[in-house]
Protein backbone atom coordinates (compact mmCIF):
# COMPACT_ATOMS: atom_id res chain seq x y z
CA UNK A 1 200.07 133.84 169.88
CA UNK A 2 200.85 137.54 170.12
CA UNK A 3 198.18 139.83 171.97
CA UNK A 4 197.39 142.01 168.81
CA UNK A 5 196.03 138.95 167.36
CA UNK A 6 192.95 138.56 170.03
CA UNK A 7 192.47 142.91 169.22
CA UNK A 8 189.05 143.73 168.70
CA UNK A 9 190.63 146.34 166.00
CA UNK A 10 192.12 143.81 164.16
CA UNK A 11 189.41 143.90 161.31
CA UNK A 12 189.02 147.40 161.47
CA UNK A 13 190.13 150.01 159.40
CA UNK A 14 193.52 151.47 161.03
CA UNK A 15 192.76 154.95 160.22
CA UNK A 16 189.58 154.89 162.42
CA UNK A 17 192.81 154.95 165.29
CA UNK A 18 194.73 158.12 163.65
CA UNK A 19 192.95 161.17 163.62
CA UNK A 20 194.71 163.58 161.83
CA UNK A 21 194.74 166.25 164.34
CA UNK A 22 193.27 165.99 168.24
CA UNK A 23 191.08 169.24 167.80
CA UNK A 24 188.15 170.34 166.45
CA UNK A 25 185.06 168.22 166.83
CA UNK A 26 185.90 165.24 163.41
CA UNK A 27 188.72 164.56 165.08
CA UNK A 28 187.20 164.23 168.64
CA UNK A 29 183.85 162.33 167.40
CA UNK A 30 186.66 160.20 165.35
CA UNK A 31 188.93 159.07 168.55
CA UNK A 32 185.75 158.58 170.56
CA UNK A 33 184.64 155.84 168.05
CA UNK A 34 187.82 154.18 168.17
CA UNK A 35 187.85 154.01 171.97
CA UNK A 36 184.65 152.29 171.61
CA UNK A 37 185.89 149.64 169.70
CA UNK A 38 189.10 149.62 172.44
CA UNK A 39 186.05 149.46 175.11
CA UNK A 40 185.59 146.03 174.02
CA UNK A 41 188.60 144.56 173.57
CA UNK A 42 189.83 141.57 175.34
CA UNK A 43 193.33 142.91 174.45
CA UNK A 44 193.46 146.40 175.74
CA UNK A 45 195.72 146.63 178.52
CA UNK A 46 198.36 144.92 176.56
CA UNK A 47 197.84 147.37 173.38
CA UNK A 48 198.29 149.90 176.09
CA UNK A 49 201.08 148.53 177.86
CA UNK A 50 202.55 148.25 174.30
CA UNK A 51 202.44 152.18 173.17
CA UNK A 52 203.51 153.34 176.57
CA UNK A 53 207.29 151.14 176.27
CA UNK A 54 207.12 151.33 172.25
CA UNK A 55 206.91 155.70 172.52
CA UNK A 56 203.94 155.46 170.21
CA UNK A 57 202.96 159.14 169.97
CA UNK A 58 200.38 159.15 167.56
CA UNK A 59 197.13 157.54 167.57
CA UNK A 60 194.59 155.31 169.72
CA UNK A 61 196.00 153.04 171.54
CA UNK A 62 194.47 150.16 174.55
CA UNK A 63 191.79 152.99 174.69
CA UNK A 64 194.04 155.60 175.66
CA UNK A 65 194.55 159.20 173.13
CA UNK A 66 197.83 160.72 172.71
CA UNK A 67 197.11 163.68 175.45
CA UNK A 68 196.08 160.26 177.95
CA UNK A 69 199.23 158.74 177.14
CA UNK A 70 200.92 161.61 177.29
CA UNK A 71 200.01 161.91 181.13
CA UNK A 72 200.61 158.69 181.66
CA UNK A 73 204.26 158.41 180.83
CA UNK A 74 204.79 161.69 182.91
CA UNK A 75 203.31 160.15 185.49
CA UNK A 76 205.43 157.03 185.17
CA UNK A 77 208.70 158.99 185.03
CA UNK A 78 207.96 161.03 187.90
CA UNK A 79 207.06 158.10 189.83
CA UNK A 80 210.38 156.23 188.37
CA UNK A 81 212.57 160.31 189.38
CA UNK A 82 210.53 159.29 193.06
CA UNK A 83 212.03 155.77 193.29
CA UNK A 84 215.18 156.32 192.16
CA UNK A 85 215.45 159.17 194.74
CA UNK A 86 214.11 156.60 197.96
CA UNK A 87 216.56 154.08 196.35
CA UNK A 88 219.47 156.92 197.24
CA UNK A 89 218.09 158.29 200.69
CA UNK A 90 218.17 154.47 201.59
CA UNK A 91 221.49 153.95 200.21
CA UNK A 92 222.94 157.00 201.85
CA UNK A 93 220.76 155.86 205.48
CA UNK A 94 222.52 152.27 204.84
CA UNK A 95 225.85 153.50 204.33
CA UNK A 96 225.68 155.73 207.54
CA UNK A 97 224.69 153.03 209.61
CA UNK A 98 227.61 150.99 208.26
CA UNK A 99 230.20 153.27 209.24
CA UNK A 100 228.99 153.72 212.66
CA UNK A 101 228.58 150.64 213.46
């Protein structure tokens, strides 16, 4: 069974989770309502999970606004820049040691 199934959104109407806009107080009192119905879903994590690898720009997703998931994927890639730069330090140390040795 796939996770959207189990969403408390399900049998809600999907433009409760698109604001047109993300100013101005209709659209904030509008995004706050769906995040209450994300507050109680069983399902939200995954919905977020989803929109973060799917690029979904627009829209309410696993409780999360467009500006959240905004910061959130910078977050990831910086983290991802971080690894990727240990993973080459290490490399490099490992390689060193090699040729000494």
């Amino acid at each position: 069974m796939a996770w959207w199934q189990n969403a408390a959104c399900k049998d809600e109407d999907p433009e409760l989770f698109f604001p047109v806009g993300v100013a101005g107080p209709a659209a904030q009192q509008q995004e706050a309502r769906a995040k209450q119905v994300c507050g109680h879903c069983p399902v939200a994590q995954e919905c977020l999970e989803y929109a973060l690898e799917a690029g979904m720009t627009h829209g309410v997703w696993g409780g999360a606004g467009e500006e959240e998931r905004r910061a959130l994927r910078r977050r990831g890639q910086r983290r991802a820049r971080s690894a990727g730069r240990a993973r080459e330090r290490a490399s490099a140390h490992a390689g060193g040691h090699r040729a000494a040795g």
